[in-house]
N, C-alpha and C. Protein backbone atom coordinates (compact mmCIF):
# COMPACT_ATOMS: atom_id res chain seq x y z
N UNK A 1 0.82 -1.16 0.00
CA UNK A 1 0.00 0.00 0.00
C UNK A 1 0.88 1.25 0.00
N UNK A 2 0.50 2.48 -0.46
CA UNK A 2 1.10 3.16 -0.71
C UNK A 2 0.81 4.63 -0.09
N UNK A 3 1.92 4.88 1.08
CA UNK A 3 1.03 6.24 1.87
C UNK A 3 0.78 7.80 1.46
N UNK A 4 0.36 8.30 1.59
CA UNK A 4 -0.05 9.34 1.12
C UNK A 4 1.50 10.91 1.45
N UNK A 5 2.40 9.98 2.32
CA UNK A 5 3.32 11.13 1.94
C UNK A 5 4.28 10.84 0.63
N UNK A 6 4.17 9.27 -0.02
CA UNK A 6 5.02 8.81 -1.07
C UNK A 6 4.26 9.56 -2.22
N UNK A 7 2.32 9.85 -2.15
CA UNK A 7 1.72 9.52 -3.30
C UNK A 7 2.25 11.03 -3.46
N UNK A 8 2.29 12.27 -2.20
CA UNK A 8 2.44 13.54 -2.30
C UNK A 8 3.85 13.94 -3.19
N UNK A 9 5.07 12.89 -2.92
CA UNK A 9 6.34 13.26 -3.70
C UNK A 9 6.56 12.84 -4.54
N UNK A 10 5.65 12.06 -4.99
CA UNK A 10 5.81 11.09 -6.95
C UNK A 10 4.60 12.54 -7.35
N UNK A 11 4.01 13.21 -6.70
CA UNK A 11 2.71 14.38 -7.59
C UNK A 11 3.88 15.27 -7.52
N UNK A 12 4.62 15.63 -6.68
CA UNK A 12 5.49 16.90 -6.77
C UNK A 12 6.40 16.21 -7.53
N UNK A 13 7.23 15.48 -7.92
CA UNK A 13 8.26 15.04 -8.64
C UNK A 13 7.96 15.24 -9.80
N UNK A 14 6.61 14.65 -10.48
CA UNK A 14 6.03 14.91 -11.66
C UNK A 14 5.54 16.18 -11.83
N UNK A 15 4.99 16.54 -11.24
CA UNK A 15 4.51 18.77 -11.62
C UNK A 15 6.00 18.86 -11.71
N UNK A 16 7.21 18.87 -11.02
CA UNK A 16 8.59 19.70 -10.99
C UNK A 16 9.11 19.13 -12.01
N UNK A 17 8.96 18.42 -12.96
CA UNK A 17 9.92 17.42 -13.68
C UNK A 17 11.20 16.88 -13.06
N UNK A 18 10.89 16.36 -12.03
CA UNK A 18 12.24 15.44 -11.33
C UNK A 18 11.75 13.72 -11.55
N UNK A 19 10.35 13.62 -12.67
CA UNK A 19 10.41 12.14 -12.70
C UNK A 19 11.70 11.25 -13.78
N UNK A 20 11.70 10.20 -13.34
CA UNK A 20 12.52 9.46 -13.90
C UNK A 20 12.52 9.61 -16.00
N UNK A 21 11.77 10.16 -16.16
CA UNK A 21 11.55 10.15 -17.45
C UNK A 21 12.13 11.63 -17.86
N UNK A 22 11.52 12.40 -17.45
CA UNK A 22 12.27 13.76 -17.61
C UNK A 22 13.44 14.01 -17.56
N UNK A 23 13.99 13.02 -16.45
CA UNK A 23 15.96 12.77 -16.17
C UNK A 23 16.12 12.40 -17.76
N UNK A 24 15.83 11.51 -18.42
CA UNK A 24 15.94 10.41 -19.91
C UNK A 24 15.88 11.93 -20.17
N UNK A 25 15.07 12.38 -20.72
CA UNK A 25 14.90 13.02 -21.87
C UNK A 25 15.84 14.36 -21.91
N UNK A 26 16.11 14.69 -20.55
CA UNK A 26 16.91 16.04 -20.45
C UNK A 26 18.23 15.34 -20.92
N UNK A 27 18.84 14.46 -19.96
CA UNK A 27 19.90 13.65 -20.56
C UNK A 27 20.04 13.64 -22.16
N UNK A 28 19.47 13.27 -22.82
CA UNK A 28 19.03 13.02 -24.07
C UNK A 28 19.63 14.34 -24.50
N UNK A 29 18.84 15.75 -24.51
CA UNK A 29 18.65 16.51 -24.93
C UNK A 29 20.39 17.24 -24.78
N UNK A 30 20.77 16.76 -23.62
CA UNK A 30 22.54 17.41 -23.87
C UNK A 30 23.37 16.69 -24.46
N UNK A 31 23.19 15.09 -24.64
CA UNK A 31 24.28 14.65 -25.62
C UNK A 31 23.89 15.21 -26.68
N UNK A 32 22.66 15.55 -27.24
CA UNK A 32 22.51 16.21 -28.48
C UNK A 32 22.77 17.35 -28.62
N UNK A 33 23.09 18.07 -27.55
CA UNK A 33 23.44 19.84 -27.66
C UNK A 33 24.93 19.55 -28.00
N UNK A 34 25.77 18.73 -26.95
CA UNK A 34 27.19 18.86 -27.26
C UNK A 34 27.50 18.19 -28.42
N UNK A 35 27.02 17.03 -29.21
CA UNK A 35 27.47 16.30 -30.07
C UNK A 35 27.52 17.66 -31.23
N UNK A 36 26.14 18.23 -31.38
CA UNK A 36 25.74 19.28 -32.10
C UNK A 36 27.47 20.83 -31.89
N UNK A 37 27.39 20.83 -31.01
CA UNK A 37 28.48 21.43 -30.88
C UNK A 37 29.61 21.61 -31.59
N UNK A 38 30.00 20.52 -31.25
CA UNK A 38 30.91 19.36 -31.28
C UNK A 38 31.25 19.48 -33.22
N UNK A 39 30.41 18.61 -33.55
CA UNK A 39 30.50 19.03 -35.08
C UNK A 39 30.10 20.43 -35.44
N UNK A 40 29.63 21.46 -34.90
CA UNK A 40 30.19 22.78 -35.56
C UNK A 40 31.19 23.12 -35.49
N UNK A 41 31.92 22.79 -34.02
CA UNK A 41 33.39 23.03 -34.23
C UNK A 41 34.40 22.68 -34.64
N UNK A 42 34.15 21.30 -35.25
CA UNK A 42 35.11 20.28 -35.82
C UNK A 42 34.94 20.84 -37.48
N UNK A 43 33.57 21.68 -38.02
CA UNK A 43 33.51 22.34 -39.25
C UNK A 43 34.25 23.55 -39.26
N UNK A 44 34.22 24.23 -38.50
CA UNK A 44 34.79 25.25 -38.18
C UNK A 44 36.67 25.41 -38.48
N UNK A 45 37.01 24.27 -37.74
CA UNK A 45 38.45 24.25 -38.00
C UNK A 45 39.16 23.22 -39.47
N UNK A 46 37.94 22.64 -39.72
CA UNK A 46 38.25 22.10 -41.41
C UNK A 46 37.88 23.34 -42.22
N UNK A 47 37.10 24.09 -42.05
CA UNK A 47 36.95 25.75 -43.00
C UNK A 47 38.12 26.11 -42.64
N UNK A 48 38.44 26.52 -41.39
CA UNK A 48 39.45 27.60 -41.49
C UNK A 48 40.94 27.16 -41.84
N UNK A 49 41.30 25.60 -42.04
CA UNK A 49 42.45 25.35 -42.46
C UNK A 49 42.21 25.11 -43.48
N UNK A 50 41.19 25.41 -44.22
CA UNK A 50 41.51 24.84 -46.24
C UNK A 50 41.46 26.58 -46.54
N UNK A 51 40.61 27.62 -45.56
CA UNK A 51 40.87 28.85 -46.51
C UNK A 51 42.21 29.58 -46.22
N UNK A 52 43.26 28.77 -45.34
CA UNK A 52 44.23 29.35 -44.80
C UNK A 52 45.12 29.11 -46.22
N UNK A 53 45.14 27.93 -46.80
CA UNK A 53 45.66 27.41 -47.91
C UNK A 53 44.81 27.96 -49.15
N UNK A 54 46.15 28.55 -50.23
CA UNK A 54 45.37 28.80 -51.52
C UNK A 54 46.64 28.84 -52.39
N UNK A 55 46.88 28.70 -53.59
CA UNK A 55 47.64 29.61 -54.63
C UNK A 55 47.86 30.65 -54.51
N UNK A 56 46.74 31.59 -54.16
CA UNK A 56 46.88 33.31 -54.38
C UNK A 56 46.81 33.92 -52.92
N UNK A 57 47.67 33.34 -52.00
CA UNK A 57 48.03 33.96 -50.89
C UNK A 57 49.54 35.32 -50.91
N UNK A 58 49.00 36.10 -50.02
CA UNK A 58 49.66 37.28 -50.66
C UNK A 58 50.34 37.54 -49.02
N UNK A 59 51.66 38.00 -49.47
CA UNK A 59 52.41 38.19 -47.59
C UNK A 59 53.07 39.41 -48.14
N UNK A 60 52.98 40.70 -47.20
CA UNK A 60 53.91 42.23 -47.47
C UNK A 60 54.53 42.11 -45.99
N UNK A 61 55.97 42.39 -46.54
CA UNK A 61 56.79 42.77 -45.09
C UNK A 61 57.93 44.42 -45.44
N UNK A 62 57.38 45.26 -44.90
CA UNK A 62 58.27 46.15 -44.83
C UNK A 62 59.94 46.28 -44.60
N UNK A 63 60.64 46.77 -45.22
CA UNK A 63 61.80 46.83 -45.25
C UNK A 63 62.68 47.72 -44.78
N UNK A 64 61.94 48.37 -45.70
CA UNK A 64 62.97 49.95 -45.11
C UNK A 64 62.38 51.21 -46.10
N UNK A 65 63.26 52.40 -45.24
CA UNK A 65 62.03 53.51 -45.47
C UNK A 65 63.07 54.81 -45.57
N UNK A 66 63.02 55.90 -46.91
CA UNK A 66 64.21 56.77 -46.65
C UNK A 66 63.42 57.98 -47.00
N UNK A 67 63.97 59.14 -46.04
CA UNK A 67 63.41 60.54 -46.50
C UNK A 67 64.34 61.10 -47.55
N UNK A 68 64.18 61.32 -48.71
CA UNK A 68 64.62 61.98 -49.73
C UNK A 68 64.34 63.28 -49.63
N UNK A 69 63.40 64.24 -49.42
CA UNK A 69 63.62 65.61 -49.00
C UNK A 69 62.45 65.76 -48.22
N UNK A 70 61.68 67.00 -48.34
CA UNK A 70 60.57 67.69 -47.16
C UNK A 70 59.33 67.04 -47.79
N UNK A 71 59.51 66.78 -49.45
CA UNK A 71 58.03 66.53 -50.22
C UNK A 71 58.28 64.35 -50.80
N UNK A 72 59.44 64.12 -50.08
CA UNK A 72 59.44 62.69 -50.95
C UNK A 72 60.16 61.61 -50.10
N UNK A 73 59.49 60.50 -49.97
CA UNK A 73 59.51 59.34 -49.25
C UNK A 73 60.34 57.65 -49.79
N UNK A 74 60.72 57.32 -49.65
CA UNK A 74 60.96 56.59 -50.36
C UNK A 74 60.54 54.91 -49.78
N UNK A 75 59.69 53.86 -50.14
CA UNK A 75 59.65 52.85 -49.32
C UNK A 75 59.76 51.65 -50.03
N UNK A 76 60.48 50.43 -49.31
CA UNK A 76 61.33 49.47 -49.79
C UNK A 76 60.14 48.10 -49.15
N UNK A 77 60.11 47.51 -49.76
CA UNK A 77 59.17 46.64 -49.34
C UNK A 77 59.28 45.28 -49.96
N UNK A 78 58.92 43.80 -49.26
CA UNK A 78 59.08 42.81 -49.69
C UNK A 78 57.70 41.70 -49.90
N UNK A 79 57.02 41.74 -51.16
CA UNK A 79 56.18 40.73 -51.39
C UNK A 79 56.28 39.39 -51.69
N UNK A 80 55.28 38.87 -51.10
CA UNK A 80 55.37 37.49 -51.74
C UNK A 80 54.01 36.88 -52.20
N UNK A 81 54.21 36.54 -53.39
CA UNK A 81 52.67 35.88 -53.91
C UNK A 81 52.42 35.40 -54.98
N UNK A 82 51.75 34.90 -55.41
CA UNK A 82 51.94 33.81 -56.62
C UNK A 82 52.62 34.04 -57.75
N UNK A 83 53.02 33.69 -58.36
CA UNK A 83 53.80 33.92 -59.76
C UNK A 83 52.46 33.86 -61.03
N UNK A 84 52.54 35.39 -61.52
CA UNK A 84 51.68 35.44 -62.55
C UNK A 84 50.32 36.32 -62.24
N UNK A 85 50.55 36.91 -60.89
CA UNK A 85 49.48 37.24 -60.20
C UNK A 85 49.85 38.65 -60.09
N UNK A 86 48.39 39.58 -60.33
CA UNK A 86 48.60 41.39 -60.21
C UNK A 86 48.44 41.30 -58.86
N UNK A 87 48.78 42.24 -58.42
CA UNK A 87 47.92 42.74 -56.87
C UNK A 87 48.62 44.49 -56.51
N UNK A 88 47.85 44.85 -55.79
CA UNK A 88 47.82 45.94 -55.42
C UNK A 88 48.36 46.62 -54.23
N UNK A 89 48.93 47.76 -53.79
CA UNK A 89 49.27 48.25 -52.76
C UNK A 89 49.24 49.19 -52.00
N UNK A 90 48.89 49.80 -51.34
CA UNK A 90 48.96 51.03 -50.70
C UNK A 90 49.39 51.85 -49.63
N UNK A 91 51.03 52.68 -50.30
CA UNK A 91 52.04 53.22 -49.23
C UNK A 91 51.51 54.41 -48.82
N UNK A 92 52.65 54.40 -48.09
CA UNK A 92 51.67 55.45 -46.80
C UNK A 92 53.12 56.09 -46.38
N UNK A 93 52.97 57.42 -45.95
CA UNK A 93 54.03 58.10 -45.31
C UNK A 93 53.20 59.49 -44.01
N UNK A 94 54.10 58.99 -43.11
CA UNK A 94 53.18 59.53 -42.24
C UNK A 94 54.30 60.65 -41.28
N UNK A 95 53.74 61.43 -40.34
CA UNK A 95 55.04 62.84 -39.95
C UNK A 95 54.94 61.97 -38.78
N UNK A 96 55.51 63.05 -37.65
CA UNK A 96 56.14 62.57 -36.23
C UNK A 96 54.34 62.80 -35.33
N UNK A 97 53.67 63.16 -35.45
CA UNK A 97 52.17 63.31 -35.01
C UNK A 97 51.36 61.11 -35.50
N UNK A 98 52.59 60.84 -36.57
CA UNK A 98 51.37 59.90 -36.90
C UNK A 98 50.29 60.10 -37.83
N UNK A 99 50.57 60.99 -38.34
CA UNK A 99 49.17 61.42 -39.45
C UNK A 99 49.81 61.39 -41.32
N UNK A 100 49.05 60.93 -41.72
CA UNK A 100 49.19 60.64 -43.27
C UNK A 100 49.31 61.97 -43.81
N UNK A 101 50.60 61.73 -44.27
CA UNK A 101 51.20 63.16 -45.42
C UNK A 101 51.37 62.84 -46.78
N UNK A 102 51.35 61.43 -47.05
CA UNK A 102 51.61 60.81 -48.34
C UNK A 102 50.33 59.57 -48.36
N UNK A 103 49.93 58.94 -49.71
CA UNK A 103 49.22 57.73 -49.79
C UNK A 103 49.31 57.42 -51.51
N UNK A 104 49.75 56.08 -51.55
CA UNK A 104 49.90 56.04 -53.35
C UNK A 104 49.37 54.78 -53.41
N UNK A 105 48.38 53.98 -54.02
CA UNK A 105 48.20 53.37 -54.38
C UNK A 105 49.13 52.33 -55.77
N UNK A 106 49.85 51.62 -56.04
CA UNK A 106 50.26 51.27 -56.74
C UNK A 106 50.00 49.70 -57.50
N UNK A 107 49.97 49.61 -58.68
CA UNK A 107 49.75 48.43 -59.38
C UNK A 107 51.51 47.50 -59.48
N UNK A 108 51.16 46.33 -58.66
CA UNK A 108 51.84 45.38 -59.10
C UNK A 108 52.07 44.59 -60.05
N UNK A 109 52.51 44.35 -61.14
CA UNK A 109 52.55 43.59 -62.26
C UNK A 109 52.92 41.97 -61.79
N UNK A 110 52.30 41.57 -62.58
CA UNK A 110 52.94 39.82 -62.42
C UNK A 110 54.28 40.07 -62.76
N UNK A 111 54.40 38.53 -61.96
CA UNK A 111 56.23 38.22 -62.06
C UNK A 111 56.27 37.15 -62.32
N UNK A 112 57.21 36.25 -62.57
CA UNK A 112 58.10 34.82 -62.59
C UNK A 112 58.68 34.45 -61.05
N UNK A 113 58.59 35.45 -60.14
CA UNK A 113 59.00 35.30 -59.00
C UNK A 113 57.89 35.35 -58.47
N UNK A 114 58.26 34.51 -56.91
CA UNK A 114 57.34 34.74 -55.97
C UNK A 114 57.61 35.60 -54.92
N UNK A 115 59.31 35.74 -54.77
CA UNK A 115 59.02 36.93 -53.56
C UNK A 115 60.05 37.72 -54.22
N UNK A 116 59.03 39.12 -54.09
CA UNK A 116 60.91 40.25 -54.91
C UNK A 116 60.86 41.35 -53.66
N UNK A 117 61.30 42.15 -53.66
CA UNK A 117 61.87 43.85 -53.10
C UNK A 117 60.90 44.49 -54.35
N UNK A 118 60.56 45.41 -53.40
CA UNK A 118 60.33 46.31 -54.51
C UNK A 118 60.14 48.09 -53.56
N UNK A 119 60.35 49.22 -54.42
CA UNK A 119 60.84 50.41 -53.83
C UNK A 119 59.83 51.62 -54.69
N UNK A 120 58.82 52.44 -53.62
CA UNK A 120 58.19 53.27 -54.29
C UNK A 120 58.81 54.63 -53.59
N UNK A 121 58.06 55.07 -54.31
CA UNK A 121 58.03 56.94 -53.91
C UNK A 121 56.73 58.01 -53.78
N UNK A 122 57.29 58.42 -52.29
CA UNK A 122 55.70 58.51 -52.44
C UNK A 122 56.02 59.89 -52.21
N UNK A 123 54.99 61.03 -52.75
CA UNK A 123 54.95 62.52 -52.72
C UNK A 123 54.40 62.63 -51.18
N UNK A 124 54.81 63.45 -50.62
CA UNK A 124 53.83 64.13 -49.40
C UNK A 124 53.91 65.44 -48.93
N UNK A 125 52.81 65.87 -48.56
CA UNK A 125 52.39 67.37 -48.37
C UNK A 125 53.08 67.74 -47.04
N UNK A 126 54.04 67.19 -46.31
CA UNK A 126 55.19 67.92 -45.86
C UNK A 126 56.46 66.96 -45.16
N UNK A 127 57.38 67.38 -43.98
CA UNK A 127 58.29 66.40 -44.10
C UNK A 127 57.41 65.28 -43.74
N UNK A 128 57.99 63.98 -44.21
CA UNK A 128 57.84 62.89 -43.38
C UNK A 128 58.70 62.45 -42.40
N UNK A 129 58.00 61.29 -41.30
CA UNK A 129 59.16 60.72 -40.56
C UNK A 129 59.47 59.48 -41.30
N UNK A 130 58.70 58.54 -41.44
CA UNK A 130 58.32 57.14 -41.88
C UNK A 130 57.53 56.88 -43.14
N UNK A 131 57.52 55.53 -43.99
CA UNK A 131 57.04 55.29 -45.03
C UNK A 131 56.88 53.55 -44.29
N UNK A 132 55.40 53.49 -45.19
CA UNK A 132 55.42 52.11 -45.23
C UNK A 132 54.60 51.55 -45.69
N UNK A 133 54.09 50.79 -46.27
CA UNK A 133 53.07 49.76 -46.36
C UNK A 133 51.31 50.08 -45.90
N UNK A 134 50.32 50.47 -46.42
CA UNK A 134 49.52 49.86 -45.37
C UNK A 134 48.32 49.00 -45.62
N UNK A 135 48.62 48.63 -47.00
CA UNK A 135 48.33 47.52 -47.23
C UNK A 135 47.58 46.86 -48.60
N UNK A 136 48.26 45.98 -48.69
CA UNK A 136 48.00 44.65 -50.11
C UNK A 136 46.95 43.99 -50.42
N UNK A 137 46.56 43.65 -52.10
CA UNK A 137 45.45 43.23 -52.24
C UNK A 137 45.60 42.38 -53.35
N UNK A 138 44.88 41.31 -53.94
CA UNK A 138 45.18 40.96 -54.83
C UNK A 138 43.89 41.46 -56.22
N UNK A 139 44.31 41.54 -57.12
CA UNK A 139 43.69 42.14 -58.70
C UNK A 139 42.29 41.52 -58.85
C-alpha cells in the first residue's frame, strides 16, 4: 500500500519534472546539444584550415624607409605571392604626429618570381618621418 506522503512526492516530482523520465529526456537533450556542438566546431576548423591554404596567398613585409627631401619618401618593401598574379598596394608616409602626409596606391605587375623587393616613392604634403606599407590586395 502506498502512503499518502510517497503519493504527495511522486505528484510533486512529476509537476517539478524530477520524474525518472524527464531525467531520460533532459539527458538526451545534452548529448545532443554537445554532439551538435561538437560538429560545428570540428567544421569550423576544417573551413578555417583549407581557406588558410590557396595559390593566391599574398604576404607584405616592410623593409625599409628613406626621406629623400621635405616633399618625398621613399619605401622598400618585400612581397610574396603567386607567380603570374597582379595585386595591389597602398604606401603610406606619415610625420612625427602619426598622421598621413603621403598615400599612393600602386599596381603590381605579375612576375616569374614569388618573392621580390620592390621600392616606391611617395609625394607628401610635408616632411615625413616614416614610409610604409599599409596595405595589399590581390587584382
Amino acid at each position: 500500500m502506498v502512503s499518502n506522503t510517497q503519493r504527495d512526492t511522486s505528484v510533486l516530482d512529476e509537476r517539478y519534472g524530477r520524474a525518472p523520465r524527464v531525467r531520460k529526456r533532459q539527458r538526451r537533450l545534452g548529448w545532443i546539444a554537445g554532439v551538435t556542438i561538437a560538429l560545428i566546431f570540428l567544421a569550423w576548423v576544417v573551413w578555417a584550415a583549407l581557406d588558410t591554404v590557396g595559390p593566391a596567398a599574398l604576404d607584405v613585409r616592410d623593409t625599409a624607409h628613406a626621406v629623400v627631401d621635405e616633399r618625398t619618401v621613399e619605401v622598400t618593401f618585400e612581397l610574396s605571392i603567386a607567380t603570374g598574379t597582379t595585386s595591389y598596394c597602398a604606401v603610406q608616409a606619415l610625420n612625427d604626429t602619426f598622421a598621413v602626409v603621403g598615400w599612393k596606391v600602386v599596381e603590381i605587375p605579375p612576375s616569374d618570381q614569388r618573392t621580390r623587393s620592390l621600392t616606391e616613392t611617395v609625394t607628401t604634403t610635408e616632411l615625413a618621418s616614416t614610409g610604409l606599407i599599409y596595405r595589399c590586395w590581390l587584382a
